[in-house]
N, C-alpha and C. Protein backbone atom coordinates (compact mmCIF):
# COMPACT_ATOMS: atom_id res chain seq x y z
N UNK A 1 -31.62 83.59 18.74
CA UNK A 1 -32.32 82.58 17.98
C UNK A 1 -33.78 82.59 18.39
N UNK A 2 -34.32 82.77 17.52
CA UNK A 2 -36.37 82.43 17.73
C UNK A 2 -36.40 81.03 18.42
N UNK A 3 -36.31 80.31 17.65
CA UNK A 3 -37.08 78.99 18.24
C UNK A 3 -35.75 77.84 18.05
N UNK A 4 -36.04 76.85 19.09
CA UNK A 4 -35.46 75.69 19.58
C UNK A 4 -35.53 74.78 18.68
N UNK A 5 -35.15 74.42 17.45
CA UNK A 5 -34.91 73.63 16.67
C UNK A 5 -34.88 72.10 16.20
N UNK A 6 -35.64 71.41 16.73
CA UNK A 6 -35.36 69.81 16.97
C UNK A 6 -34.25 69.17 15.71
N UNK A 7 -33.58 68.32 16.15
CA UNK A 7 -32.78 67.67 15.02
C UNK A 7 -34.12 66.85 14.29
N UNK A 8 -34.93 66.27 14.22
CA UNK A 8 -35.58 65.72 13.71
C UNK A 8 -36.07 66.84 12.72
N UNK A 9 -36.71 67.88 13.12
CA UNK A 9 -37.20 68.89 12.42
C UNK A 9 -36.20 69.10 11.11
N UNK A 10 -34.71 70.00 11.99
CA UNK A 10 -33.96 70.63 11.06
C UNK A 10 -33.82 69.30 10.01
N UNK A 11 -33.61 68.00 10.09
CA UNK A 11 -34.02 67.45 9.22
C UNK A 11 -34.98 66.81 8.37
N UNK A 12 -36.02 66.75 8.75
CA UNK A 12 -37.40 67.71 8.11
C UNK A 12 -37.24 68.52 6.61
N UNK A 13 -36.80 69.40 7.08
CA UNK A 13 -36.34 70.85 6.66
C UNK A 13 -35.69 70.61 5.03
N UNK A 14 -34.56 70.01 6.03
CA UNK A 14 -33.46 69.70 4.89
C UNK A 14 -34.02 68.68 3.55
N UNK A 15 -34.65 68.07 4.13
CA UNK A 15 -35.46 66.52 3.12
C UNK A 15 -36.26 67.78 2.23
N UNK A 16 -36.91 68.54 2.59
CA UNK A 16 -37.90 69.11 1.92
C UNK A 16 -38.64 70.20 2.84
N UNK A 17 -40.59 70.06 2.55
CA UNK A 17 -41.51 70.25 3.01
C UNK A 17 -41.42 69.99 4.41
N UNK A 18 -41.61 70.94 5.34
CA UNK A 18 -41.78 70.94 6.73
C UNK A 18 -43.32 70.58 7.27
N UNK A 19 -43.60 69.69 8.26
CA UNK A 19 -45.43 69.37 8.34
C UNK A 19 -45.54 70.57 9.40
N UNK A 20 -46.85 71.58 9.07
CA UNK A 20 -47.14 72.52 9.89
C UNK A 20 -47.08 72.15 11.10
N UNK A 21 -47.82 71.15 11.45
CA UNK A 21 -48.24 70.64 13.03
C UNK A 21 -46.76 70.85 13.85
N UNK A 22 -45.62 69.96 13.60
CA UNK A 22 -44.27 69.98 13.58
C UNK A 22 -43.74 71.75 13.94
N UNK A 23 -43.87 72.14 13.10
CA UNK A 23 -43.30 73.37 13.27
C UNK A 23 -44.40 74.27 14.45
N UNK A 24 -45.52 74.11 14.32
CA UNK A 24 -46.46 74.77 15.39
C UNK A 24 -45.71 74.62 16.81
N UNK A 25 -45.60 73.24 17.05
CA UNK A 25 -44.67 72.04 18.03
C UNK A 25 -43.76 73.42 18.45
N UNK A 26 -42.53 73.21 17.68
CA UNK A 26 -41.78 73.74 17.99
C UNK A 26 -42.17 75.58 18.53
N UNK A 27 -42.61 76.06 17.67
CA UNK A 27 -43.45 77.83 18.44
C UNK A 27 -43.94 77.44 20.05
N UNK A 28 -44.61 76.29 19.97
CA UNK A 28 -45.30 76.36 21.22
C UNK A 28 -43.96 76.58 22.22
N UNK A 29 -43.37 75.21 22.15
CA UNK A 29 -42.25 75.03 22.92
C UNK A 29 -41.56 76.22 22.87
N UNK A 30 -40.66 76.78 21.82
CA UNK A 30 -39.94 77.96 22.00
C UNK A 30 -40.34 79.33 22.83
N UNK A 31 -41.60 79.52 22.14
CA UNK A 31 -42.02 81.07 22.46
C UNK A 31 -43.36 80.31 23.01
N UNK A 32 -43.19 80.16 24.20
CA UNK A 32 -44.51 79.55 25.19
C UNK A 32 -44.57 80.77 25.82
N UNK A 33 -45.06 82.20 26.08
CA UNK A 33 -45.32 82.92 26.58
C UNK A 33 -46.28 83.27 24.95
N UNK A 34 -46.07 84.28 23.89
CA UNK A 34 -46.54 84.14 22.85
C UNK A 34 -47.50 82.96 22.00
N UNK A 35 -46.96 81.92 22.41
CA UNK A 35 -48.10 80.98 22.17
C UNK A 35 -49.45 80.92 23.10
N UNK A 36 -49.04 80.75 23.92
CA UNK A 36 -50.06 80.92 25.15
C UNK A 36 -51.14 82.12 25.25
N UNK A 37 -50.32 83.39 24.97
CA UNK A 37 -50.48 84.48 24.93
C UNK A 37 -52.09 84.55 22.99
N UNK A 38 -51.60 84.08 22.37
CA UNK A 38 -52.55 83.82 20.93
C UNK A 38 -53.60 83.21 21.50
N UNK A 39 -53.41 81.67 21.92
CA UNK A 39 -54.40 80.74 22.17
C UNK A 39 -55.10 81.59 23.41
N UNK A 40 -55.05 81.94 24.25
CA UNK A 40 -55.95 82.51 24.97
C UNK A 40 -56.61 83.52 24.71
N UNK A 41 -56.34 84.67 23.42
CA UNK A 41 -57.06 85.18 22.38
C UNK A 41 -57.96 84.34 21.65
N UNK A 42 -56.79 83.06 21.16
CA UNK A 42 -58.19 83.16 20.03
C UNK A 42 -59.53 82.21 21.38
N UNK A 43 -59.13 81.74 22.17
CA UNK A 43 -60.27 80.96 23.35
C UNK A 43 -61.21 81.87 23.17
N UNK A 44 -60.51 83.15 23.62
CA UNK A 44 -61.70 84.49 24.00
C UNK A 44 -62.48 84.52 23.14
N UNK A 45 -62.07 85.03 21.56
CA UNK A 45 -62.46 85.13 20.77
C UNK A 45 -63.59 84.18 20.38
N UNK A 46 -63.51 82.84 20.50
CA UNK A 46 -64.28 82.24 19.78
C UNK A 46 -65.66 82.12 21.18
N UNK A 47 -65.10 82.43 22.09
CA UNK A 47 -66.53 82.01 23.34
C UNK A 47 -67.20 83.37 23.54
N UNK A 48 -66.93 83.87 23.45
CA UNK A 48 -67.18 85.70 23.05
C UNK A 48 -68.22 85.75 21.78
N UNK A 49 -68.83 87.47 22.14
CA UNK A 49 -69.65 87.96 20.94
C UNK A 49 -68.50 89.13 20.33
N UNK A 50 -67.93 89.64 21.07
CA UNK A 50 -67.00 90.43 20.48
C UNK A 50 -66.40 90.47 19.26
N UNK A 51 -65.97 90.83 18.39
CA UNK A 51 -65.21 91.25 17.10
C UNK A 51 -64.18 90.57 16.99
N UNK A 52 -63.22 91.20 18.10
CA UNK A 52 -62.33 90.40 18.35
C UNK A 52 -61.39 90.54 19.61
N UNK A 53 -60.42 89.90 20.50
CA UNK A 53 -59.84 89.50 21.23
C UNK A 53 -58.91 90.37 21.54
N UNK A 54 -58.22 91.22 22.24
CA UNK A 54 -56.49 91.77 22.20
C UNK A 54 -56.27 91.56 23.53
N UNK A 55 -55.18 92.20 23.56
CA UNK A 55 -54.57 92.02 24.69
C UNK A 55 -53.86 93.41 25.17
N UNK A 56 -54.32 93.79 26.74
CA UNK A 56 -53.66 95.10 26.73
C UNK A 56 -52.40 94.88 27.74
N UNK A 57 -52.74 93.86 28.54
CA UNK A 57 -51.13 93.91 29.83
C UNK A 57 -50.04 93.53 29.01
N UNK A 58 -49.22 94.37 29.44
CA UNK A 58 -47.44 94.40 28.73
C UNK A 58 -46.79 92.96 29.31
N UNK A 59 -46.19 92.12 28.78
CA UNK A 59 -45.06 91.46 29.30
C UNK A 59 -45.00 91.40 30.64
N UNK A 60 -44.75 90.49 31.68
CA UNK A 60 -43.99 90.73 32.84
C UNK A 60 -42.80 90.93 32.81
N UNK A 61 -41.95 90.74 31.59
CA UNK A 61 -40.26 90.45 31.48
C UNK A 61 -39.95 90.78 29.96
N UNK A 62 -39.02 91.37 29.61
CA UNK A 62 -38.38 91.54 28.56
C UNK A 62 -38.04 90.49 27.90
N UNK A 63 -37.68 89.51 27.99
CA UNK A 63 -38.08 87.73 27.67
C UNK A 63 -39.29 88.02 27.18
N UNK A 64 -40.71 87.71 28.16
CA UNK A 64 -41.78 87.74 27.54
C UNK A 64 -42.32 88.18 26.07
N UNK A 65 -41.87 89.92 26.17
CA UNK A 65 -41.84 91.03 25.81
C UNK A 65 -40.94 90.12 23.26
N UNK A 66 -39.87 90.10 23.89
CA UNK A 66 -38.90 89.42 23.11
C UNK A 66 -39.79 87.84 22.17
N UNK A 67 -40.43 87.39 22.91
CA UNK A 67 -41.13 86.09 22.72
C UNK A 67 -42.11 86.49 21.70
N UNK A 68 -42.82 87.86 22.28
CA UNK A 68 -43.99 88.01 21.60
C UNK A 68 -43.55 88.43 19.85
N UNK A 69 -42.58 89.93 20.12
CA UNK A 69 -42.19 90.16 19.21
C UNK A 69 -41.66 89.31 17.97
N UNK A 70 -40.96 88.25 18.48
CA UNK A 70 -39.94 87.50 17.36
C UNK A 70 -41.85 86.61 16.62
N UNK A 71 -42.39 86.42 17.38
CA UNK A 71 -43.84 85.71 17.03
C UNK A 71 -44.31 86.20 15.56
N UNK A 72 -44.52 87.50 16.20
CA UNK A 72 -45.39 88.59 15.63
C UNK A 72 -44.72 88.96 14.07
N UNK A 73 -43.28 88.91 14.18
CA UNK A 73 -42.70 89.66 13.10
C UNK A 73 -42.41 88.60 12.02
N UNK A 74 -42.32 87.23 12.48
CA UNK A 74 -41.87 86.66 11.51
C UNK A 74 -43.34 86.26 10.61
N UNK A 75 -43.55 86.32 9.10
CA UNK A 75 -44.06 85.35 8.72
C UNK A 75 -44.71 84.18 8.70
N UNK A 76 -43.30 83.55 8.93
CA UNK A 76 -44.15 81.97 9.04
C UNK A 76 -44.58 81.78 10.13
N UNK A 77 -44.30 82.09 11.74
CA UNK A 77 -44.17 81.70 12.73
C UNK A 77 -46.00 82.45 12.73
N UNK A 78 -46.15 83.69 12.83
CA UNK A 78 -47.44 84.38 12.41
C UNK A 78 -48.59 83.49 11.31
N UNK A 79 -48.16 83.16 10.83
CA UNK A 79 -48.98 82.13 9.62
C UNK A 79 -49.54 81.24 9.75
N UNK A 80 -48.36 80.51 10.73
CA UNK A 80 -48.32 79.10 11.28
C UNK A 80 -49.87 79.36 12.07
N UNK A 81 -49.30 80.32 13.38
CA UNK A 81 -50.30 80.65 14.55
C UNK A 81 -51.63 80.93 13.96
N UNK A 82 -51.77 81.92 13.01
CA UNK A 82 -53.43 82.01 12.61
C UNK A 82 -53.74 81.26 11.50
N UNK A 83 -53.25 80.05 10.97
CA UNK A 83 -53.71 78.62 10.72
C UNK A 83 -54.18 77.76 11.61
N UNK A 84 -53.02 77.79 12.77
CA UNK A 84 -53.29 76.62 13.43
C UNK A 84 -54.60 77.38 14.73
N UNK A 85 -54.69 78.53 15.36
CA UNK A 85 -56.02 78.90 16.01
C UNK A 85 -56.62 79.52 15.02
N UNK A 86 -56.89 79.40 13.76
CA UNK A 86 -57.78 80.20 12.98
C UNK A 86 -58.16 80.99 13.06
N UNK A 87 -57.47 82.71 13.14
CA UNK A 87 -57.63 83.41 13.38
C UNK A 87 -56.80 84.46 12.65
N UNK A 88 -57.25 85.52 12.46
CA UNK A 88 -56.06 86.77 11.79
C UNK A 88 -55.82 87.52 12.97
N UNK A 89 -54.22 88.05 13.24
CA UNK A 89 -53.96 88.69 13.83
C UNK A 89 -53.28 89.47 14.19
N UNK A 90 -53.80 90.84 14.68
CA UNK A 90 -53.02 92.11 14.27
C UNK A 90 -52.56 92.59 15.89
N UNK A 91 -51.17 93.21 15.23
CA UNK A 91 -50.69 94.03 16.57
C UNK A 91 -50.22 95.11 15.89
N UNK A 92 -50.22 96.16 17.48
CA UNK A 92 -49.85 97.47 17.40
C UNK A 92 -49.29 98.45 18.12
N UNK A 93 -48.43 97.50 18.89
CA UNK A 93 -47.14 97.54 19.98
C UNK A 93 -46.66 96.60 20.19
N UNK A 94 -45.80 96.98 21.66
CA UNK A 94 -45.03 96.20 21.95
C UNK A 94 -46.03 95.12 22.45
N UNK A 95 -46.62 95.14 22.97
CA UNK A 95 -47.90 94.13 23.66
C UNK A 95 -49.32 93.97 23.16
N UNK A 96 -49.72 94.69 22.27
CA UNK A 96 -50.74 94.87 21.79
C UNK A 96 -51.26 93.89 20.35
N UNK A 97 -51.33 92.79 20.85
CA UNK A 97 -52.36 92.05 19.40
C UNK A 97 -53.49 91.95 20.15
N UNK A 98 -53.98 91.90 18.96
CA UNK A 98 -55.58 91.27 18.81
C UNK A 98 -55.92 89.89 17.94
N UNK A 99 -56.86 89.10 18.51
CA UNK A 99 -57.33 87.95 17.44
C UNK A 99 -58.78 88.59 16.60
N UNK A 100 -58.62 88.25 15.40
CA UNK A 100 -59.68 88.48 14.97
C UNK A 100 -60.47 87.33 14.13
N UNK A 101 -61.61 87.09 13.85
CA UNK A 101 -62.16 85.73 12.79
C UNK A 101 -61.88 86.09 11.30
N UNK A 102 -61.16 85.19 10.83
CA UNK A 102 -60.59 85.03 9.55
C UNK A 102 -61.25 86.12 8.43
N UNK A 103 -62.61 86.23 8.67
CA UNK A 103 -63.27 86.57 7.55
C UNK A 103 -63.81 88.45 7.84
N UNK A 104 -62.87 88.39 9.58
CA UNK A 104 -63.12 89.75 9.24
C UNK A 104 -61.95 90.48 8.89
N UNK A 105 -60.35 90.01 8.49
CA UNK A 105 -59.62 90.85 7.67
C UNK A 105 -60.35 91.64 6.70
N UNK A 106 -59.58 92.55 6.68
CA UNK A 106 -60.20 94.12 5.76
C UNK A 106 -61.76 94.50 6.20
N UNK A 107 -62.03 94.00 6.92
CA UNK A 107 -63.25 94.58 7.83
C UNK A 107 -63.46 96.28 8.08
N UNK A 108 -64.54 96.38 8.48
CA UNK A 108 -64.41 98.01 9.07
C UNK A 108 -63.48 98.18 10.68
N UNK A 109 -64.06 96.96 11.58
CA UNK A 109 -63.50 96.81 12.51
C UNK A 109 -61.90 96.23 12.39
N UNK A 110 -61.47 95.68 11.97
CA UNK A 110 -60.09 95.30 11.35
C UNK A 110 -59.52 96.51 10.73
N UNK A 111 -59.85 96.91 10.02
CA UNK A 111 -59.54 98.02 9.37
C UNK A 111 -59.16 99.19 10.52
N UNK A 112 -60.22 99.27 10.99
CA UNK A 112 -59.83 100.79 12.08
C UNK A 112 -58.68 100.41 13.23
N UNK A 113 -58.89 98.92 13.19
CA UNK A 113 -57.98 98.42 14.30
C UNK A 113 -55.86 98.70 14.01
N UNK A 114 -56.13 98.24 12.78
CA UNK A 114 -54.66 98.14 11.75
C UNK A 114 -54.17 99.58 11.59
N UNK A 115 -55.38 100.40 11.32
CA UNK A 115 -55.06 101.93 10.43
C UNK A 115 -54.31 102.51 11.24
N UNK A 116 -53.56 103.58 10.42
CA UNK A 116 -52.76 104.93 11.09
C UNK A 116 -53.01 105.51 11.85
N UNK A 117 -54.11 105.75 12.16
CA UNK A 117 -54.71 106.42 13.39
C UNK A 117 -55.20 105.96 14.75
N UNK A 118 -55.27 104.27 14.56
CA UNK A 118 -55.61 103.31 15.03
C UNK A 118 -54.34 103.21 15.69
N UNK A 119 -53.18 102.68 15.53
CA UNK A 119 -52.08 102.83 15.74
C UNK A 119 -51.57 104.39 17.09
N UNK A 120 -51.77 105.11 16.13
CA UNK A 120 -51.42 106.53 16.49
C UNK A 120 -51.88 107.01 18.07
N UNK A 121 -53.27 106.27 17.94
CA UNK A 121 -54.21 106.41 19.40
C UNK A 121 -53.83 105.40 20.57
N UNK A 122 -52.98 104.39 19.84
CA UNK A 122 -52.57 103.55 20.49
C UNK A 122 -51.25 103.80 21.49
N UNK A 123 -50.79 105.02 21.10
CA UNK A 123 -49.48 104.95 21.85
C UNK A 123 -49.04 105.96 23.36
N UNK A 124 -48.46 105.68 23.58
CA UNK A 124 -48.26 106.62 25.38
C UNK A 124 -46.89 106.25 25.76
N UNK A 125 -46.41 107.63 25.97
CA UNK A 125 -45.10 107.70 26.49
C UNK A 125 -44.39 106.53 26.89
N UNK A 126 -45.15 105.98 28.13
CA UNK A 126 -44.53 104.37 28.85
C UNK A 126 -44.26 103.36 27.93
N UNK A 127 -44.52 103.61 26.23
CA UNK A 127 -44.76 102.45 25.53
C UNK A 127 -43.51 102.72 24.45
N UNK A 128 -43.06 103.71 24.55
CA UNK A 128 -42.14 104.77 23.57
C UNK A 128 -41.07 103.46 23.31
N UNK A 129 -40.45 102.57 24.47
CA UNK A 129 -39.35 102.19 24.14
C UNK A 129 -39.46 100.71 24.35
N UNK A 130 -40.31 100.18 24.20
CA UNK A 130 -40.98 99.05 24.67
C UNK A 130 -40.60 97.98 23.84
């Protein structure tokens, strides 16, 4: 299971319309390694001149590792996160996102970051099974 569910929420849910804030709530709480892990991107990001933010240290723990992923892959949980730190953000491993400022999706720098080759340069044996 991704995330820890509040009964209040799941009924939320059920009534209708879920309030973002609410569901953010819950990411933090669930996947607090991955949350933590964004917000201290997008911190960087915004106190920074840089482009944008990533992150290169792997996980300490396969937990960790697991936290980030379920983050990253879902949709909403991803949506939620670069709504609520305003930020777009791309990964390209097992450990590898970056924050970037909203307005540079499809950027040159975004762009090279996302691309096939971008990717491609990104990878090393130790990361094969990650």
């Amino acid at each position: 299971m991704s995330l820890d569910v509040s009964p209040q929420l799941l009924a939320e849910a059920e009534k209708g319309e879920v309030q973002e804030r609410d569901f953010v709530e819950t990411v933090r709480t669930s996947l607090p390694y991955a949350y933590g892990l964004i917000a201290r991107l997008a911190d960087e990001l915004r106190s920074g001149t840089a482009e944008f933010a990533d992150n290169l240290t792997p996980p300490a723990s396969e937990h960790e590792r697991g936290q980030l992923l379920r983050a990253l892959s879902s949709d909403a949980i991803r949506g939620s996160l670069e709504r609520h730190f305003d930020v777009t953000l791309a990964f390209q491993n097992c450990h590898r996102v970056a924050a970037f400022h909203p307005d540079a999706r499809g950027g040159e720098t975004h762009t090279r970051f996302t691309s096939l080759r971008g990717q491609i340069l990104n990878q090393s044996p130790e990361l094969r099974d990650c």
